[in-house]
Protein backbone atom coordinates (compact mmCIF):
# COMPACT_ATOMS: atom_id res chain seq x y z
CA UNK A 1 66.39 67.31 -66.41
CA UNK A 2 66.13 64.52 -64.29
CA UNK A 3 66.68 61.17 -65.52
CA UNK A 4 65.25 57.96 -63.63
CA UNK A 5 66.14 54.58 -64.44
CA UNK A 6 63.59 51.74 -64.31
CA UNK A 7 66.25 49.37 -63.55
CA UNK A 8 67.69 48.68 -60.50
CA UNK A 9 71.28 49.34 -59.93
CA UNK A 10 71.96 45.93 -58.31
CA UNK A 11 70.72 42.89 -58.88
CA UNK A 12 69.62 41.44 -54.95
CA UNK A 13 70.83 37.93 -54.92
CA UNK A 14 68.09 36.26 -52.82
CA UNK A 15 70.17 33.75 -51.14
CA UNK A 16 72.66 36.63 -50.11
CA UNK A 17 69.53 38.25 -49.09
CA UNK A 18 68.11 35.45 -47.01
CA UNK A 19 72.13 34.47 -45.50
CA UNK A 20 72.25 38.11 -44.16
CA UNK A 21 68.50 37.71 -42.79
CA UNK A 22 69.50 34.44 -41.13
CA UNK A 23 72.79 36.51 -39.53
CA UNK A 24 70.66 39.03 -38.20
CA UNK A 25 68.67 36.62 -36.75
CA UNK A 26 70.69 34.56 -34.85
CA UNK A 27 72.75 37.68 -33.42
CA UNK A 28 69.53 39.44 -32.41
CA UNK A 29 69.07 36.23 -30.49
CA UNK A 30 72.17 36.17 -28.70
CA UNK A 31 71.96 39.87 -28.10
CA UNK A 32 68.35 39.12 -26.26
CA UNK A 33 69.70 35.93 -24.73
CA UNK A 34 72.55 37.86 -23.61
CA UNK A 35 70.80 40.44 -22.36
CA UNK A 36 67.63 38.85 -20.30
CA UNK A 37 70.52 36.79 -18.42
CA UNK A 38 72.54 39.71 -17.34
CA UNK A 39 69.55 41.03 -16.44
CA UNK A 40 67.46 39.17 -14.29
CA UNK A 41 65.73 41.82 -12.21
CA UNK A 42 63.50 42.38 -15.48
CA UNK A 43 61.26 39.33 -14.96
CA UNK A 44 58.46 40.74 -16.50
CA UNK A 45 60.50 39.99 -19.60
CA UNK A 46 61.26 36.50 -19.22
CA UNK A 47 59.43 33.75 -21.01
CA UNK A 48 57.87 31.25 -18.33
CA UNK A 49 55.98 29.74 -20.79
CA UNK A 50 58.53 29.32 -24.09
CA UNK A 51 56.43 31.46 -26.37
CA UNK A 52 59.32 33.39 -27.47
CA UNK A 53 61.61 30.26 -27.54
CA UNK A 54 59.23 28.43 -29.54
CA UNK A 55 59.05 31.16 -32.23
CA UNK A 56 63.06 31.60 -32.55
CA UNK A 57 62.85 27.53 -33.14
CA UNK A 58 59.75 28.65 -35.82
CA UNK A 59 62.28 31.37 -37.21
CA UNK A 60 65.42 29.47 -37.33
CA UNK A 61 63.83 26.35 -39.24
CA UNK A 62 62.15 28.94 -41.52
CA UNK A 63 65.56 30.45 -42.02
CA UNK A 64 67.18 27.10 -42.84
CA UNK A 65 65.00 26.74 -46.04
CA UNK A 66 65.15 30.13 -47.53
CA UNK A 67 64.03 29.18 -51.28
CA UNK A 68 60.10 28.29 -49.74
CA UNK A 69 59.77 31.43 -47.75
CA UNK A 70 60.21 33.28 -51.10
CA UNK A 71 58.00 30.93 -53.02
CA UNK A 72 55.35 31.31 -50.21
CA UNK A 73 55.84 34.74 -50.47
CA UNK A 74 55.65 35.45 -54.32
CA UNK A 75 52.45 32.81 -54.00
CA UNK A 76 50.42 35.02 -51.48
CA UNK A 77 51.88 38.28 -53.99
CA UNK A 78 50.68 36.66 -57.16
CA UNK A 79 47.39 35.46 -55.20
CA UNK A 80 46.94 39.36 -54.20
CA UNK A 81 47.28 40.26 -57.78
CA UNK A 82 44.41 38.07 -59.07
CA UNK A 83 42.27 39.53 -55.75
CA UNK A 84 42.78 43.11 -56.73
CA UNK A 85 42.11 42.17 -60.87
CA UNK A 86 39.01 40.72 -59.82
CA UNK A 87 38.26 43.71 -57.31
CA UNK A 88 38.97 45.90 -60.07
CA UNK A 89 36.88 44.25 -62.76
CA UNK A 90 33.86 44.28 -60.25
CA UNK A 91 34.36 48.55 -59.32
CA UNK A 92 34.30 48.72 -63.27
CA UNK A 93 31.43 46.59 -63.74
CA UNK A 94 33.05 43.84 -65.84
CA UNK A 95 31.67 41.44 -63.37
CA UNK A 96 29.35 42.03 -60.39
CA UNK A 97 30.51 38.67 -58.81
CA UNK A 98 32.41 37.96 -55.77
CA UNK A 99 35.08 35.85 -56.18
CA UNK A 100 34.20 34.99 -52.76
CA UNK A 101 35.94 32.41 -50.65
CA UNK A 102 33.79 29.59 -48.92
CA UNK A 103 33.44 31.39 -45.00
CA UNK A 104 29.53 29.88 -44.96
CA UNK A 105 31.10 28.19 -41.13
CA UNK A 106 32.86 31.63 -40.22
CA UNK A 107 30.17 33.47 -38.31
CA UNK A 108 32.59 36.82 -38.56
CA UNK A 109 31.38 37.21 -42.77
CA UNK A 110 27.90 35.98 -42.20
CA UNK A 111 26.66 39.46 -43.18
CA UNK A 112 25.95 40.30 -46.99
CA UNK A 113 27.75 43.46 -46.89
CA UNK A 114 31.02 41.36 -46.98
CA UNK A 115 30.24 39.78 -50.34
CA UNK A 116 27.61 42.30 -52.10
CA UNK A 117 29.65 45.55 -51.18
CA UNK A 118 33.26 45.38 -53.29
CA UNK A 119 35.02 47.03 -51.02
CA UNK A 120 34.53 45.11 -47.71
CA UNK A 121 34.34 41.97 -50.00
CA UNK A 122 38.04 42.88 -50.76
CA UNK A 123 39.05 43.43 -47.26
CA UNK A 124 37.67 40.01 -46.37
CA UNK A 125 39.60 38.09 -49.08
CA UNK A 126 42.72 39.96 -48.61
CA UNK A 127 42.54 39.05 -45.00
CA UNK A 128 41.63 35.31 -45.45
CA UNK A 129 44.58 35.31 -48.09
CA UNK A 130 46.66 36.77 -45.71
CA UNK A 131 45.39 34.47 -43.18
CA UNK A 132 45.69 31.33 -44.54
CA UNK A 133 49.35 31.65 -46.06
CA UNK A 134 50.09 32.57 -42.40
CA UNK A 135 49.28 29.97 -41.12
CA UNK A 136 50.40 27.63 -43.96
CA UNK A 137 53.83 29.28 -43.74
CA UNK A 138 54.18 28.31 -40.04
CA UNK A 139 52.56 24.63 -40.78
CA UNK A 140 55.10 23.92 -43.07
CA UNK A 141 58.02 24.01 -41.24
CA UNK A 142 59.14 20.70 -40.49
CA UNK A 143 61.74 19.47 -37.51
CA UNK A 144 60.10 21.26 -34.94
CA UNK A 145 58.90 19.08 -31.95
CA UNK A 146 55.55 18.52 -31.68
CA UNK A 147 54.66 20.43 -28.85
CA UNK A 148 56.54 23.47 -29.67
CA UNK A 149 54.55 23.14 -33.25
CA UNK A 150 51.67 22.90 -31.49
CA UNK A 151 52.25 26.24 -29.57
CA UNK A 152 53.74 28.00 -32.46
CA UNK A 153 50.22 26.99 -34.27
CA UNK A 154 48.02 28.45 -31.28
CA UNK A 155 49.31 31.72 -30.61
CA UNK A 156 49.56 32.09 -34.49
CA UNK A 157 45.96 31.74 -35.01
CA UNK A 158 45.19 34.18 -31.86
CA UNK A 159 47.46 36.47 -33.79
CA UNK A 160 45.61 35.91 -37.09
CA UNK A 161 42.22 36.24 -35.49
CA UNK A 162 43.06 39.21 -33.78
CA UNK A 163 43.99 41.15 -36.91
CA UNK A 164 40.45 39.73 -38.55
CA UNK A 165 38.83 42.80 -40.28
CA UNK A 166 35.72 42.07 -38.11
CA UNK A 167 37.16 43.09 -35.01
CA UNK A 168 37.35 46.44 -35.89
CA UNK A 169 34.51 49.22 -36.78
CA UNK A 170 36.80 50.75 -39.50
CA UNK A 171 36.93 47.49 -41.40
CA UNK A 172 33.55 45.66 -39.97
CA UNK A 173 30.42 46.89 -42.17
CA UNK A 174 28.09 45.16 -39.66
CA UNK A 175 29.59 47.30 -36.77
CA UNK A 176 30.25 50.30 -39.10
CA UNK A 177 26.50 51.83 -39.63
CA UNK A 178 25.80 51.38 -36.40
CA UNK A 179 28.94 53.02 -34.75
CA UNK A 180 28.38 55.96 -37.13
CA UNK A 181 24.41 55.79 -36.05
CA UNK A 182 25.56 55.94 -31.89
CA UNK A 183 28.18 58.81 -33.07
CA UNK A 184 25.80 61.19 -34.18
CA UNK A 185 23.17 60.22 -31.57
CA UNK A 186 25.89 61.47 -28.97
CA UNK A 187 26.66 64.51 -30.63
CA UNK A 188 23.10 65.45 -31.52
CA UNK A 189 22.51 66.95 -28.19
CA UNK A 190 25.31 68.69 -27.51
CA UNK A 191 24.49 70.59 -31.00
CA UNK A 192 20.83 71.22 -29.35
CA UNK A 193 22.47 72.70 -26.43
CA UNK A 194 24.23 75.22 -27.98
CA UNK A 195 21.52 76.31 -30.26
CA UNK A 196 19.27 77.24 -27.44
């Protein structure tokens, strides 16, 4: 018989944790430094415009202050938890309310699907959750210079947009009966074809 324990072996000290993190990072650093100067001939790889530099300052101030990274984090977890209590409540019809963020300005939600229906109203919340701790996280970090904030705080937000569940028809429920609509119009007839 096997036996499983529900406790864990060792005890993770987080500020070990975060120490070994911070190593890691500033080798991997030198290691890239290192190796984009030995090799020059890769110019595609070089950083003309300090995008990378700007996010190893982001990383190495976030570093520095390891004990709000993990409140941060176990914020956005216990936020999460409440999302998928209240998600849960609504598929058991406790409540049929969304516990919907404010997005009346953010023209990606506008359609009802993304409140009324529980599911997509869960993907939108976990995504603005996601979204907005984000970019709080990288907002918060103090001693960088202003315009390396600034450009940490742009290509942040094209990240975070980019990853919105709108822009894709998996995830999109305005996009998603139509896509599946098109789908079968295109394979209606090939299925004529071959019955006749």
């Amino acid at each position: 018989m096997i036996k499983h324990s529900i406790l864990p072996k060792k005890v993770i000290d987080p500020v070990q944790l975060s120490l070994g993190l911070a190593g890691i990072a500033v080798r991997s650093q030198r290691l890239m430094m290192d190796f984009l100067t030995r090799r020059p001939d890769l110019g595609g790889l070089s950083d003309p415009t300090g995008i990378g530099q700007a996010f190893l300052d982001l990383t190495a101030k976030m570093i520095a202050d390891p004990m709000s990274i993990a409140q941060m984090q176990l914020d956005l977890w216990w936020k999460h938890v409440k999302l998928l209590q209240r998600t849960t409540e609504r598929l058991t019809g406790i409540t049929n309310k969304s516990d919907h963020r404010p997005v009346a300005a953010d023209r990606r939600f506008r359609h009802s699907a993304w409140t009324e229906n529980f599911l997509f109203d869960y993907i939108k919340q976990s995504y603005l959750l996601s979204a907005e701790a984000i970019l709080a996280a990288v907002n918060r970090v103090d001693g960088l210079d202003p315009k390396t904030a600034h450009k940490v705080d742009f290509y942040t937000r094209q990240f975070v947009d980019a990853m919105a569940p709108s822009n894709f028809i998996a995830t999109n429920p305005e996009v998603l009966p139509n896509h599946d609509r098109d789908r079968r119009r295109e394979s209606s007839p090939r299925a004529d074809k071959s019955a006749g």
